[in-house]
C-alpha atoms as a PDB file:
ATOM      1  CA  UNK A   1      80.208 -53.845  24.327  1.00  0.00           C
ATOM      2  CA  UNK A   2      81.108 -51.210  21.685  1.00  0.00           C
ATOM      3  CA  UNK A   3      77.824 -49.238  23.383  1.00  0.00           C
ATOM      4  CA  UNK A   4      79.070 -49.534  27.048  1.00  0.00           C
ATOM      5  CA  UNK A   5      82.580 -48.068  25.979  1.00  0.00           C
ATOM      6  CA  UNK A   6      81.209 -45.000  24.862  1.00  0.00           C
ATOM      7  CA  UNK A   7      78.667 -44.778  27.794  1.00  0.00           C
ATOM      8  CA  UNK A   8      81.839 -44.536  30.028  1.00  0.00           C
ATOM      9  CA  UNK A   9      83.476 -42.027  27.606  1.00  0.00           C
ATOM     10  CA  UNK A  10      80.805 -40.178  28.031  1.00  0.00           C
ATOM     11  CA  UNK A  11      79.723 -40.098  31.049  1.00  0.00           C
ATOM     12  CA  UNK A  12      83.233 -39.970  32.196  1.00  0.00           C
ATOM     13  CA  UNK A  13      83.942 -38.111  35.276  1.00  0.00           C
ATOM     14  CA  UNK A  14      87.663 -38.358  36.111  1.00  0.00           C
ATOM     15  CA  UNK A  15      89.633 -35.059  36.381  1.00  0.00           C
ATOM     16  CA  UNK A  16      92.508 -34.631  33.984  1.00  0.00           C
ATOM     17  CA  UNK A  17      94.934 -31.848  34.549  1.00  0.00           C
ATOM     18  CA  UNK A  18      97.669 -31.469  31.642  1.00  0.00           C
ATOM     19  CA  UNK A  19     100.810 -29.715  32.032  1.00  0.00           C
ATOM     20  CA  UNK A  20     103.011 -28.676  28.825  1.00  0.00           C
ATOM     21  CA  UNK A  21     105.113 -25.528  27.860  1.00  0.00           C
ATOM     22  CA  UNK A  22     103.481 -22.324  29.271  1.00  0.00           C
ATOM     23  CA  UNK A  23     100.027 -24.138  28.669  1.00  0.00           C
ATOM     24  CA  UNK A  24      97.622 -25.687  31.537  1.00  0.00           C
ATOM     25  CA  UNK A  25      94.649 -28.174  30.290  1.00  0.00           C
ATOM     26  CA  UNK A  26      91.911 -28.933  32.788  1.00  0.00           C
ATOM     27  CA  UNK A  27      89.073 -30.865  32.530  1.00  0.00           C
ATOM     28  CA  UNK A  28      85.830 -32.346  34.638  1.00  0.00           C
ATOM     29  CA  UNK A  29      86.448 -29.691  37.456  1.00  0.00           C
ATOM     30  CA  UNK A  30      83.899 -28.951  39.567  1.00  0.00           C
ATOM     31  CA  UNK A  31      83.925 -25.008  39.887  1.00  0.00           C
ATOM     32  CA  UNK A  32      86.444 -22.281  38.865  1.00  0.00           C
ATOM     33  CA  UNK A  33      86.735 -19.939  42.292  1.00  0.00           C
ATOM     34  CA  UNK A  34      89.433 -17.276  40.482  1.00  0.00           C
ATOM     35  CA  UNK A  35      90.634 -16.537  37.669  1.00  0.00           C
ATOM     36  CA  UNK A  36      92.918 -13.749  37.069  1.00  0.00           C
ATOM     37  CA  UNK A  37      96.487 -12.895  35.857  1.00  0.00           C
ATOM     38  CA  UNK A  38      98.319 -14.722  38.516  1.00  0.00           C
ATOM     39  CA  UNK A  39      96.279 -17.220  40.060  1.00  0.00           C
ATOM     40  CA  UNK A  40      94.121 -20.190  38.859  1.00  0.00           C
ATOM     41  CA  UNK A  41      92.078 -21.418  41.747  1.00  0.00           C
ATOM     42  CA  UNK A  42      89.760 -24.438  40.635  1.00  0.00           C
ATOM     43  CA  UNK A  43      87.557 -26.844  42.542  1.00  0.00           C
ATOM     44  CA  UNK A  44      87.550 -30.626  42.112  1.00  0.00           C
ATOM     45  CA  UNK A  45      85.350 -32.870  44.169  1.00  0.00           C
ATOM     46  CA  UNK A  46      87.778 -34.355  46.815  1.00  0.00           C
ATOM     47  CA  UNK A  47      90.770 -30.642  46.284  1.00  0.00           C
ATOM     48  CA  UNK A  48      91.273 -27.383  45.414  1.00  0.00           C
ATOM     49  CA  UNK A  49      94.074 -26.645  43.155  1.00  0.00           C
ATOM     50  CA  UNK A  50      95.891 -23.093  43.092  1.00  0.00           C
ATOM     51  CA  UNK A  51      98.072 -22.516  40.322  1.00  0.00           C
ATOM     52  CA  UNK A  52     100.281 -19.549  41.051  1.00  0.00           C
ATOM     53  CA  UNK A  53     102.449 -17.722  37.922  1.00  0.00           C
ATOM     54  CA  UNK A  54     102.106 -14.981  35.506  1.00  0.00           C
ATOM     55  CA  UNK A  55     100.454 -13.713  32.458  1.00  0.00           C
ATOM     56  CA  UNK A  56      97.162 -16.458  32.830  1.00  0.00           C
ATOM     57  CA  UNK A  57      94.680 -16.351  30.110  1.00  0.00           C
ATOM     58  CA  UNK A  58      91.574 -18.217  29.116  1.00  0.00           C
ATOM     59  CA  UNK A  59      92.353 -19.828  25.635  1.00  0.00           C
ATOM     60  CA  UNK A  60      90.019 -22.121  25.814  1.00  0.00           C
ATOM     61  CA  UNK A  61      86.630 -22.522  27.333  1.00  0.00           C
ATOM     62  CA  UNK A  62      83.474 -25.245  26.815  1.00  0.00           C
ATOM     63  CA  UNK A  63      81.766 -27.250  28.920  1.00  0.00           C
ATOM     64  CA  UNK A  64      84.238 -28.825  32.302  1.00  0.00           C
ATOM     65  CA  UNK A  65      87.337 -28.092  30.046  1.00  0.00           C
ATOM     66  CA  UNK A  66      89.560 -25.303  30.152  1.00  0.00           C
ATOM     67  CA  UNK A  67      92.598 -24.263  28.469  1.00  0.00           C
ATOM     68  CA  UNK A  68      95.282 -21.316  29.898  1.00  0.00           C
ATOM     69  CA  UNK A  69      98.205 -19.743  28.434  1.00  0.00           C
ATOM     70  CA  UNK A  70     100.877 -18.646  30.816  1.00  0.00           C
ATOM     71  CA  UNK A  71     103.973 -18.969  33.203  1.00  0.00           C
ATOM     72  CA  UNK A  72     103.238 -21.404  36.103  1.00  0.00           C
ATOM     73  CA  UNK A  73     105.176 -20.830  38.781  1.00  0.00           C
ATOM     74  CA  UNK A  74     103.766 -22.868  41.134  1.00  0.00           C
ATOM     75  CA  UNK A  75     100.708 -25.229  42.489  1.00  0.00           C
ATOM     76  CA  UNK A  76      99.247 -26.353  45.728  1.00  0.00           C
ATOM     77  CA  UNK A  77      96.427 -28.935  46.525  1.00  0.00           C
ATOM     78  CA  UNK A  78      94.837 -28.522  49.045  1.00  0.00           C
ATOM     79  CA  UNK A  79      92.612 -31.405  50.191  1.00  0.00           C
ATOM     80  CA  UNK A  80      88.823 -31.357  52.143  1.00  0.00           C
END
């Protein structure tokens, strides 16, 4: 049992998009479309998220995870 739980930590595939103070954590996205100081645009499997603001930066980068610094003023899904 112990074996299969970390199998499906592993192998997990669930996006997970974290909000906190001037700080945006994303993770298990498909494909990053732009990047630049005032728009995120990232693809998921079934959405595309836009994340509209100020001041974006990369703080963070490894595999499917990423980490920005900035002032969100706003975001959109926009579904297939």
């Amino acid at each position: 049992m112990l074996m299969s739980n970390l199998k499906k930590y592993i192998k997990n595939d669930l996006y997970n998009i974290n909000l906190s103070s001037n700080n945006i954590y994303i993770n298990n996205y498909e494909k990053i479309n732009t990047i630049n100081d005032n728009l995120i645009s990232i693809k998921f499997k079934d959405f595309k998220l836009n994340i509209n603001g100020k001041s974006f930066k990369v703080s963070k980068m490894v595999d499917k995870e990423i980490l920005f610094n900035g002032y969100i003023e706003s975001m959109e899904y926009i579904y297939k």
